[in-house]
C-alpha atoms as a PDB file:
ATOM      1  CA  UNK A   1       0.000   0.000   0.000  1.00  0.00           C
ATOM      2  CA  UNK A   2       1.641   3.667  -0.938  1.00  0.00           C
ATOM      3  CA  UNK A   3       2.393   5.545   1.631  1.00  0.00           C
ATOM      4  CA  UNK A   4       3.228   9.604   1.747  1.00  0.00           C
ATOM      5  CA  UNK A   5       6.646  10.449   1.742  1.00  0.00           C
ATOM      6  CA  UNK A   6       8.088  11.787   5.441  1.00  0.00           C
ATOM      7  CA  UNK A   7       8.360  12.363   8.315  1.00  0.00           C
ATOM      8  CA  UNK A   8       8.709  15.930   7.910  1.00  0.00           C
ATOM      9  CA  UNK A   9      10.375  16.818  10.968  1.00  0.00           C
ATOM     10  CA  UNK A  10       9.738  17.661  14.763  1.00  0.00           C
ATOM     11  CA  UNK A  11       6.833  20.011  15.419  1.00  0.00           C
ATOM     12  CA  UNK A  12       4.237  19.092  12.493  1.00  0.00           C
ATOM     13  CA  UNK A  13       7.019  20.114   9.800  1.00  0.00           C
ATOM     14  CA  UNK A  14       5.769  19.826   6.066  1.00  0.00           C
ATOM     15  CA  UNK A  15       7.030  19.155   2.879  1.00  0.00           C
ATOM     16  CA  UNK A  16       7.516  22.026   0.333  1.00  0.00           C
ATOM     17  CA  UNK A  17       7.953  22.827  -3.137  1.00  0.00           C
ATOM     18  CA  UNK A  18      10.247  25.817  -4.151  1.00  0.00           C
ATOM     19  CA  UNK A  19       9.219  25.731  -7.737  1.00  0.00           C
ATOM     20  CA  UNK A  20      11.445  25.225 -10.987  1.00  0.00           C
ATOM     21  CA  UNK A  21      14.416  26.717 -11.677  1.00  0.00           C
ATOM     22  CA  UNK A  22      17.974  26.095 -13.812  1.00  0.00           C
ATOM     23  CA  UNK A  23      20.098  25.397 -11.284  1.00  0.00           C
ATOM     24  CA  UNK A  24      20.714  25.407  -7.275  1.00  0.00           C
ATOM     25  CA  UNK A  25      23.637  27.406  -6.446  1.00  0.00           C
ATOM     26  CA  UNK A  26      23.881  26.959  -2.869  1.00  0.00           C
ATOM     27  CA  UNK A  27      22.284  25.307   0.315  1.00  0.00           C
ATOM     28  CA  UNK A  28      22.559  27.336   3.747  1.00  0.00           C
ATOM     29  CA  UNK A  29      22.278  24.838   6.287  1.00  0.00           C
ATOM     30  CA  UNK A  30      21.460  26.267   9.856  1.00  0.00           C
ATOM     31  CA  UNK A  31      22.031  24.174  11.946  1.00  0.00           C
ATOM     32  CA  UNK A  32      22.905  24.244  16.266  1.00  0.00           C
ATOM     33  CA  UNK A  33      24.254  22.217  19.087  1.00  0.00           C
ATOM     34  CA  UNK A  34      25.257  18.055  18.262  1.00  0.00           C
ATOM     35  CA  UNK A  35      25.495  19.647  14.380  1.00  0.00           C
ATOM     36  CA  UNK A  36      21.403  19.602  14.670  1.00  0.00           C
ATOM     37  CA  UNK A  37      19.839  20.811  11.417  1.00  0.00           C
ATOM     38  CA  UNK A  38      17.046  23.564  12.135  1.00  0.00           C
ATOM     39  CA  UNK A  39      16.483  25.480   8.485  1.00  0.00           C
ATOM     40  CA  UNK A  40      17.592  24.642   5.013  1.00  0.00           C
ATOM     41  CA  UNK A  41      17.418  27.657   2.442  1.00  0.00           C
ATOM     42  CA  UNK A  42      18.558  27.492  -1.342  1.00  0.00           C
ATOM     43  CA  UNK A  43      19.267  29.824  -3.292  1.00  0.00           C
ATOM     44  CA  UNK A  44      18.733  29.229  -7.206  1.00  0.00           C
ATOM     45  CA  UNK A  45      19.729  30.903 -10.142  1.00  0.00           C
ATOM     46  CA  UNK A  46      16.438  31.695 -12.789  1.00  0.00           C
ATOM     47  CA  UNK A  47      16.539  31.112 -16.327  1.00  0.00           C
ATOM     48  CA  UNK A  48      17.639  34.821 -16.618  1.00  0.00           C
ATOM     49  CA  UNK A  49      20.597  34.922 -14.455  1.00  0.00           C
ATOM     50  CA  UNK A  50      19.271  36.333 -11.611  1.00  0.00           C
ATOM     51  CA  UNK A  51      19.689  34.322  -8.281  1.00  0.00           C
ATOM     52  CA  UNK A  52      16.719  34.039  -5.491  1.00  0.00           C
ATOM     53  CA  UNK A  53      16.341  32.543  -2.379  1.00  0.00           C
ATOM     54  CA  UNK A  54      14.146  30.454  -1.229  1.00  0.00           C
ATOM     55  CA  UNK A  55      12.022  31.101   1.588  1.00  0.00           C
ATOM     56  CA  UNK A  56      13.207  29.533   5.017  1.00  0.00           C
ATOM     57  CA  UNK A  57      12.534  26.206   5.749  1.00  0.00           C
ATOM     58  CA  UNK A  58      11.991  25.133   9.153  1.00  0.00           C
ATOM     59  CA  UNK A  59      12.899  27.522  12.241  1.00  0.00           C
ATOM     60  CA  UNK A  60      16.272  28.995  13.044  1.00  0.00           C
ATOM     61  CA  UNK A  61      15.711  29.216  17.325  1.00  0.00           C
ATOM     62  CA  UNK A  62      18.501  27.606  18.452  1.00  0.00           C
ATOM     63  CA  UNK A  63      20.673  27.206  15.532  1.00  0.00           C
ATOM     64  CA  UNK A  64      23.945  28.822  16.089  1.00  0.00           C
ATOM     65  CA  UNK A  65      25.826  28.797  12.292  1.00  0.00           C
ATOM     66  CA  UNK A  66      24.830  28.718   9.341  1.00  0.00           C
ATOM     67  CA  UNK A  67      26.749  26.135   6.788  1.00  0.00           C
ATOM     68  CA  UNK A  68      27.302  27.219   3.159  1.00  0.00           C
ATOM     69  CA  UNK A  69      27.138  24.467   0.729  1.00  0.00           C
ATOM     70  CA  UNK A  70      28.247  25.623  -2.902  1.00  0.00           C
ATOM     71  CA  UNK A  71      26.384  23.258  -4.986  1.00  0.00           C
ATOM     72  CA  UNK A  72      26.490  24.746  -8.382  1.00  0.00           C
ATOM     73  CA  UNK A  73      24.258  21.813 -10.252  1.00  0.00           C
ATOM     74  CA  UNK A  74      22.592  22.941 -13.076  1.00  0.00           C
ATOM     75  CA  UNK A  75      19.536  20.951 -15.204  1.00  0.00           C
ATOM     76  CA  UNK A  76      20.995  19.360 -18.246  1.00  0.00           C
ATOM     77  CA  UNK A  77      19.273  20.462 -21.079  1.00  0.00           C
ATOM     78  CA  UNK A  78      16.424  18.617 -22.719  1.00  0.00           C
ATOM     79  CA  UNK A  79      16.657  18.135 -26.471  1.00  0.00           C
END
């Protein structure tokens, strides 16, 4: 029998959907004691260019740091 994907996290967390975009350029990871991960935000780069970030997911009370991942992956073209 299917199931949903999950769990989401502590404290009724939920799954999201950013939208599309040509590439993720980074992942900020905030995270706090015991390297506990609070918040994940991406930023992406648009078809145009222009980068944006994502809006915050998950809380950032009591994270501490915030780890930059440079990703840099970028959706192969479709012929």
């Amino acid at each position: 029998m299917p199931r949903d994907a999950g769990p989401w996290g502590a404290g009724g967390g939920k799954p999201w959907d950013d939208g599309v975009f040509s590439a993720i350029k980074q992942i900020r990871v905030h995270e706090g004691e015991l390297n506990v991960i609070y918040a994940l935000q991406y930023e992406y780069l648009k078809k145009d260019g222009k980068s944006v970030l994502s809006k915050l997911h998950g809380r950032t009370v009591g994270a501490n740091k915030i780890q930059l991942l440079d990703v840099n992956w970028h959706m192969p073209e479709i012929n």
